[in-house]
Protein backbone atom coordinates (compact mmCIF):
# COMPACT_ATOMS: atom_id res chain seq x y z
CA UNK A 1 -25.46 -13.57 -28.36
CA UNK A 2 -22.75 -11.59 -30.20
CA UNK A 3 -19.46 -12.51 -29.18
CA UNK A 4 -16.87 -10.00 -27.60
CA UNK A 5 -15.05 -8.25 -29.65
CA UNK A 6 -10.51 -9.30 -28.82
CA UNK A 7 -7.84 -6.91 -29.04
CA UNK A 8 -4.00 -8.69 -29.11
CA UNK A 9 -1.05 -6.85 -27.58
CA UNK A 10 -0.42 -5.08 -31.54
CA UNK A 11 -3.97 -4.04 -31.28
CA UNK A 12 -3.33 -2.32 -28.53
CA UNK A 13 -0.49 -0.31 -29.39
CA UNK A 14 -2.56 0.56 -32.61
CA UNK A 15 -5.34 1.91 -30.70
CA UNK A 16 -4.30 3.70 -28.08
CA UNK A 17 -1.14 5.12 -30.54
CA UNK A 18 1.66 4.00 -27.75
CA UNK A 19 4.76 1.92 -27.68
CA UNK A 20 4.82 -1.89 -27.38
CA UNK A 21 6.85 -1.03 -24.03
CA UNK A 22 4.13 1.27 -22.85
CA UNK A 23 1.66 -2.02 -23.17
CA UNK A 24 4.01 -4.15 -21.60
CA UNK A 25 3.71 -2.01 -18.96
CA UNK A 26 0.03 -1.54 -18.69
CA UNK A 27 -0.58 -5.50 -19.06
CA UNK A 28 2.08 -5.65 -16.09
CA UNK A 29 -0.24 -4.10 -13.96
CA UNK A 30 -2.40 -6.05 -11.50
CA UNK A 31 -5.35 -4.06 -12.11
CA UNK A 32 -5.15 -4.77 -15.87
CA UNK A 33 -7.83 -7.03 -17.31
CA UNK A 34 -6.67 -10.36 -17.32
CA UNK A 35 -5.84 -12.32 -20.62
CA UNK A 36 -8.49 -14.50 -22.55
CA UNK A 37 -7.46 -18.20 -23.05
CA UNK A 38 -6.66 -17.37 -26.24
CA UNK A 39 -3.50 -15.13 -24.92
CA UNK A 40 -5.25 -12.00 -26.16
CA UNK A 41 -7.69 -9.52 -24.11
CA UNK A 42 -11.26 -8.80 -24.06
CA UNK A 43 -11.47 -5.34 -25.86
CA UNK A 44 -14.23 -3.69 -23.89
CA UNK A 45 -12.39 -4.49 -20.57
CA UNK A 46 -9.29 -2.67 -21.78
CA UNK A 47 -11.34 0.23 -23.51
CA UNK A 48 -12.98 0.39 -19.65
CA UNK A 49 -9.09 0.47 -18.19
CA UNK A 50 -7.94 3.03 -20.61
CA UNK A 51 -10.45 5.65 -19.88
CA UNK A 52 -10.13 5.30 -16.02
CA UNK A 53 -6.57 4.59 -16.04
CA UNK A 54 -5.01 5.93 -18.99
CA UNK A 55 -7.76 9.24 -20.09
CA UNK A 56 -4.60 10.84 -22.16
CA UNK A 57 -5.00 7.63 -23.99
CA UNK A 58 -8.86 7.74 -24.45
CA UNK A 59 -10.53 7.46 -26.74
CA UNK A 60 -8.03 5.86 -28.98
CA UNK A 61 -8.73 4.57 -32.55
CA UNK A 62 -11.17 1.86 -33.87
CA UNK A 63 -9.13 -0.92 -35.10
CA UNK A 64 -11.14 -4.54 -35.96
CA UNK A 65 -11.08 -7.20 -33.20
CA UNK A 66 -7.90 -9.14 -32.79
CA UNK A 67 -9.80 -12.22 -34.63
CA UNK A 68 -10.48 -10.14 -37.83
CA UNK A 69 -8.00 -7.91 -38.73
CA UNK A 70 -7.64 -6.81 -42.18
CA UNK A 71 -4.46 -7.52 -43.62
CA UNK A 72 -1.23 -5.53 -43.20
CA UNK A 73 -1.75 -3.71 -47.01
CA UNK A 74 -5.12 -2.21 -46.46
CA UNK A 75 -3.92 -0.69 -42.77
CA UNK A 76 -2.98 2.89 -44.61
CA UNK A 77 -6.49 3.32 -45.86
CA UNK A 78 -8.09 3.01 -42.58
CA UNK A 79 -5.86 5.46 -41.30
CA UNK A 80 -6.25 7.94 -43.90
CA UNK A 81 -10.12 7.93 -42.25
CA UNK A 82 -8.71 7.74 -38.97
CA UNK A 83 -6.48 11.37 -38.41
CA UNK A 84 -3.53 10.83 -36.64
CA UNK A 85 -4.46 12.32 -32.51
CA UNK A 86 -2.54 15.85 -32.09
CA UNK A 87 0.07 14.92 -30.22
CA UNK A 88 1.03 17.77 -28.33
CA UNK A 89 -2.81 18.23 -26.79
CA UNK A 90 -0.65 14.90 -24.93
CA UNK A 91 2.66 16.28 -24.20
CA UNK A 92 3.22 17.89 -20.73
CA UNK A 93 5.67 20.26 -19.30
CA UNK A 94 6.68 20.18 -15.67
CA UNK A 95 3.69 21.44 -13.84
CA UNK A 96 1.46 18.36 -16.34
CA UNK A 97 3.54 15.88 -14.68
CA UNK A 98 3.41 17.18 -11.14
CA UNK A 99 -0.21 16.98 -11.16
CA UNK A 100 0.05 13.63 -13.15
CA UNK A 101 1.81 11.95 -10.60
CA UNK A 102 0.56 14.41 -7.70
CA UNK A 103 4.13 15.59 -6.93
CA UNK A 104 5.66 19.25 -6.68
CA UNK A 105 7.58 20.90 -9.52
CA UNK A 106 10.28 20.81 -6.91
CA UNK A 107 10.18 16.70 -7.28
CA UNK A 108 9.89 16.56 -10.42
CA UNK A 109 12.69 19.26 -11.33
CA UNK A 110 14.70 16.20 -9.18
CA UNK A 111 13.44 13.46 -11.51
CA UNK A 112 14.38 15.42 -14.70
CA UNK A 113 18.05 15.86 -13.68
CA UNK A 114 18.12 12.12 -12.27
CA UNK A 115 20.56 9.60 -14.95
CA UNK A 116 18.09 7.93 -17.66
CA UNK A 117 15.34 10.41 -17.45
CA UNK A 118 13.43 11.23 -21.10
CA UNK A 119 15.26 14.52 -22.31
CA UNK A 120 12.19 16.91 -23.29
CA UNK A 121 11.73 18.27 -26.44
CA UNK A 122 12.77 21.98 -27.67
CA UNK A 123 9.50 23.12 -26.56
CA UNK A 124 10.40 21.82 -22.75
CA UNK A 125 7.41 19.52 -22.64
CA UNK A 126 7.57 15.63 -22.54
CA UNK A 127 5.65 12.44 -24.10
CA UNK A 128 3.96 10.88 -21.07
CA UNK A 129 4.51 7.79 -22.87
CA UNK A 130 8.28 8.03 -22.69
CA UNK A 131 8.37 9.48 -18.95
CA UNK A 132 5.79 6.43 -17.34
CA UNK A 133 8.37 3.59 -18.12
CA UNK A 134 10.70 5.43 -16.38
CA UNK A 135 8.98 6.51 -13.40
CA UNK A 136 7.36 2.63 -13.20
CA UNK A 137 11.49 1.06 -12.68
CA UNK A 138 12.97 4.11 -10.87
CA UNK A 139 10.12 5.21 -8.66
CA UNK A 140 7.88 2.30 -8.11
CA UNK A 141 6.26 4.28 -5.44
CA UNK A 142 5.19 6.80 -7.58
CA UNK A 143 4.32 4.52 -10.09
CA UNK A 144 1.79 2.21 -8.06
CA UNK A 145 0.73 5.59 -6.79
CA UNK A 146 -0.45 6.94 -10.47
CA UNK A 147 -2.14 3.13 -11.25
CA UNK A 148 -3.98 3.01 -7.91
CA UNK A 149 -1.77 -0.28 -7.44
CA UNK A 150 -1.98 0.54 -3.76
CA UNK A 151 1.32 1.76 -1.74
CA UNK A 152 4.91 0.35 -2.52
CA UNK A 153 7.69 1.04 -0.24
CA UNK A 154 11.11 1.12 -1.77
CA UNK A 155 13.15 -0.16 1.94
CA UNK A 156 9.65 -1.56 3.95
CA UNK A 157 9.31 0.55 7.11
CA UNK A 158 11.01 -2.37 9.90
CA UNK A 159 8.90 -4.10 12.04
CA UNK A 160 8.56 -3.04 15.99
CA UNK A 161 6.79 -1.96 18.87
CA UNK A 162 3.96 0.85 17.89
CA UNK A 163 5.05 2.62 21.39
CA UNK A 164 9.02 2.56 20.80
CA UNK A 165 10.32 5.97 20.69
CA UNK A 166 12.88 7.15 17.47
CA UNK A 167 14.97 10.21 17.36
CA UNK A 168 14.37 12.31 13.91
CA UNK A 169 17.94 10.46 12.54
CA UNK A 170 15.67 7.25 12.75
CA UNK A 171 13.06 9.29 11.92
CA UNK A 172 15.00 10.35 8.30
CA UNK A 173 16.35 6.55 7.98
CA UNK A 174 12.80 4.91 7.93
CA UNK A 175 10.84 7.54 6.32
CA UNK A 176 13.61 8.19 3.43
CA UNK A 177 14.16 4.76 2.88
CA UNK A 178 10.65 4.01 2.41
CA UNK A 179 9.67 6.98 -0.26
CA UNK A 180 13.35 7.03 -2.07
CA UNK A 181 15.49 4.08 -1.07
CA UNK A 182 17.86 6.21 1.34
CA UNK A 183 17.71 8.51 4.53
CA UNK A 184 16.79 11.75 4.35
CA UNK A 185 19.19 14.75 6.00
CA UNK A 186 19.29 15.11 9.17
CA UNK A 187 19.29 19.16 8.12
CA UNK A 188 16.23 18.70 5.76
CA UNK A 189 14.23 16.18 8.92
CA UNK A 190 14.81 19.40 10.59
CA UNK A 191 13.67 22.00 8.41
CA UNK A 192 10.71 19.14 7.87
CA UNK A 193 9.86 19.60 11.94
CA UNK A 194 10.41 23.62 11.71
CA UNK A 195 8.24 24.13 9.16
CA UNK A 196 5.04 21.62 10.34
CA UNK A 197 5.47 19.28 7.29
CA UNK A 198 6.16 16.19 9.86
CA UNK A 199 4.17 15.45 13.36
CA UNK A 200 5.86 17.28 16.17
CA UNK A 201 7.42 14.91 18.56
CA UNK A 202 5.76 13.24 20.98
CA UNK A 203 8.42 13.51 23.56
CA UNK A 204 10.45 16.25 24.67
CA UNK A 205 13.12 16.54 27.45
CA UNK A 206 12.15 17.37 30.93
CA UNK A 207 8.09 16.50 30.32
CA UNK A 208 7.99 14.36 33.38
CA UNK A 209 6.73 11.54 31.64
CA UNK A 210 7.93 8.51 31.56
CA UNK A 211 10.76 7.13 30.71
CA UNK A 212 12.43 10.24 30.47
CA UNK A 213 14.03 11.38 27.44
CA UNK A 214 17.17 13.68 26.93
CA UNK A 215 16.09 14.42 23.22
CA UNK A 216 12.85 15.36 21.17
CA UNK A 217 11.35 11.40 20.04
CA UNK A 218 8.13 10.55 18.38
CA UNK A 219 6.32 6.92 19.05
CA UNK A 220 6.61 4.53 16.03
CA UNK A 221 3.42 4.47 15.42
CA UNK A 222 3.42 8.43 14.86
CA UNK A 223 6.03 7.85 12.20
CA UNK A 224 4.21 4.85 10.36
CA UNK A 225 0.95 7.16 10.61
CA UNK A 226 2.71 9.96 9.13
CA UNK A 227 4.21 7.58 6.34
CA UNK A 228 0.57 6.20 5.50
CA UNK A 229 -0.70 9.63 4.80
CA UNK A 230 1.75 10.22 2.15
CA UNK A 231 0.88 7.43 0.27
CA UNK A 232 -2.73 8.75 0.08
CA UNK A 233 -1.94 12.49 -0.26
CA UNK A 234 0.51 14.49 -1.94
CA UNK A 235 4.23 13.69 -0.97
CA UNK A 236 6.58 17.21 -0.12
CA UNK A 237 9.86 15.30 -0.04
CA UNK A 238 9.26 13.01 -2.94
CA UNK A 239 12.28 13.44 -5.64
């Protein structure tokens, strides 16, 4: 039986040409295969993660397994076989990284101007490699979003009754807090509701139902439904 081939955390960063943060990132993931007892990772598995999870990464480079690598002085002459990847086939501009993390230019015209973000080059395109660590510690939800982690909520949406009824400044509070860690404007829930891009309330003054209400209120579980959505489709008020 041949024996599966190891690649070490080095390894990685040789083949897939990214930073040592970048793999500290991916092997942060919970989807990431998990180590062997050796502390190292079964190569296949990762090559297997890499082309679903990371396909700017893909193919990568053919280094030897982890348990026979050639020494450090004959590394240049594999790479003169090996050409160096063209880089900027990689690199993406604002509409590359609205479609890789399924936002709107809009959002991520926000992100670029937010304190921390990569500066892009003089050709106004970025290294994915440099943007992901930010995106994974300053919008997790994005983040877990682009690994298929599953939905993270910066503030958890409170627990309550489904059938309580919110007015839209509750409305901005919960869903804001949830996709960006504050409320959203009561001027921008608004323009939200005027334009059809959130449910329309489920309660309006003088609909005879009960109890009445003296201003427009949606049920929580309306909100919580609406919420849910986003994190499977793409988010409008992401940024």
């Amino acid at each position: 039986m041949t024996k599966p081939r190891r690649i070490d955390h080095a390894g990685i960063c040789a083949k897939y040409d990214v930073t040592s943060r970048t793999v500290d990132a991916w092997t942060g993931l919970l989807n990431f295969p998990s180590r062997t007892a050796e502390g190292d990772w079964d190569a296949q598995q990762v090559d297997t993660w890499v082309r679903q999870n990371r396909p700017q990464s893909w193919p990568g480079r053919t280094p030897a397994p982890a348990a026979d690598l050639a020494p450090p002085a004959e590394e240049p002459e594999g790479r003169d076989v090996q050409p160096e990847p063209d880089a900027g086939l990689q690199r993406l501009g604002k509409d590359g990284l609205a479609r890789r993390f399924r936002m709107t230019e809009g959002g991520i015209a926000h992100w670029t101007m937010a304190e921390g973000f990569p500066a892009a080059d003089e050709d106004g395109l970025w290294d994915p490699e440099e943007v992901d660590p930010w995106v994974q510690e300053h919008r997790p939800q994005a983040w877990a979003e682009y690994t298929g982690a599953g939905p993270v909520w910066v503030i958890a949406p409170p627990d309550g009754d489904p059938d309580d009824l919110l007015d839209i400044s509750e409305y901005a509070e919960i869903m804001g807090n949830a996709t960006r860690g504050k409320p959203v404007a009561k001027t921008t829930m608004h323009s939200y509701k005027n334009r059809g891009q959130i449910p329309p309330p489920d309660r309006r003054p003088g609909d005879k139902k009960k109890p009445p209400v003296l201003k427009e209120m949606w049920f929580r579980k309306t909100i919580y439904t609406d919420l849910a959505k986003r994190r499977k489709g793409r988010r409008r008020d992401a940024g």
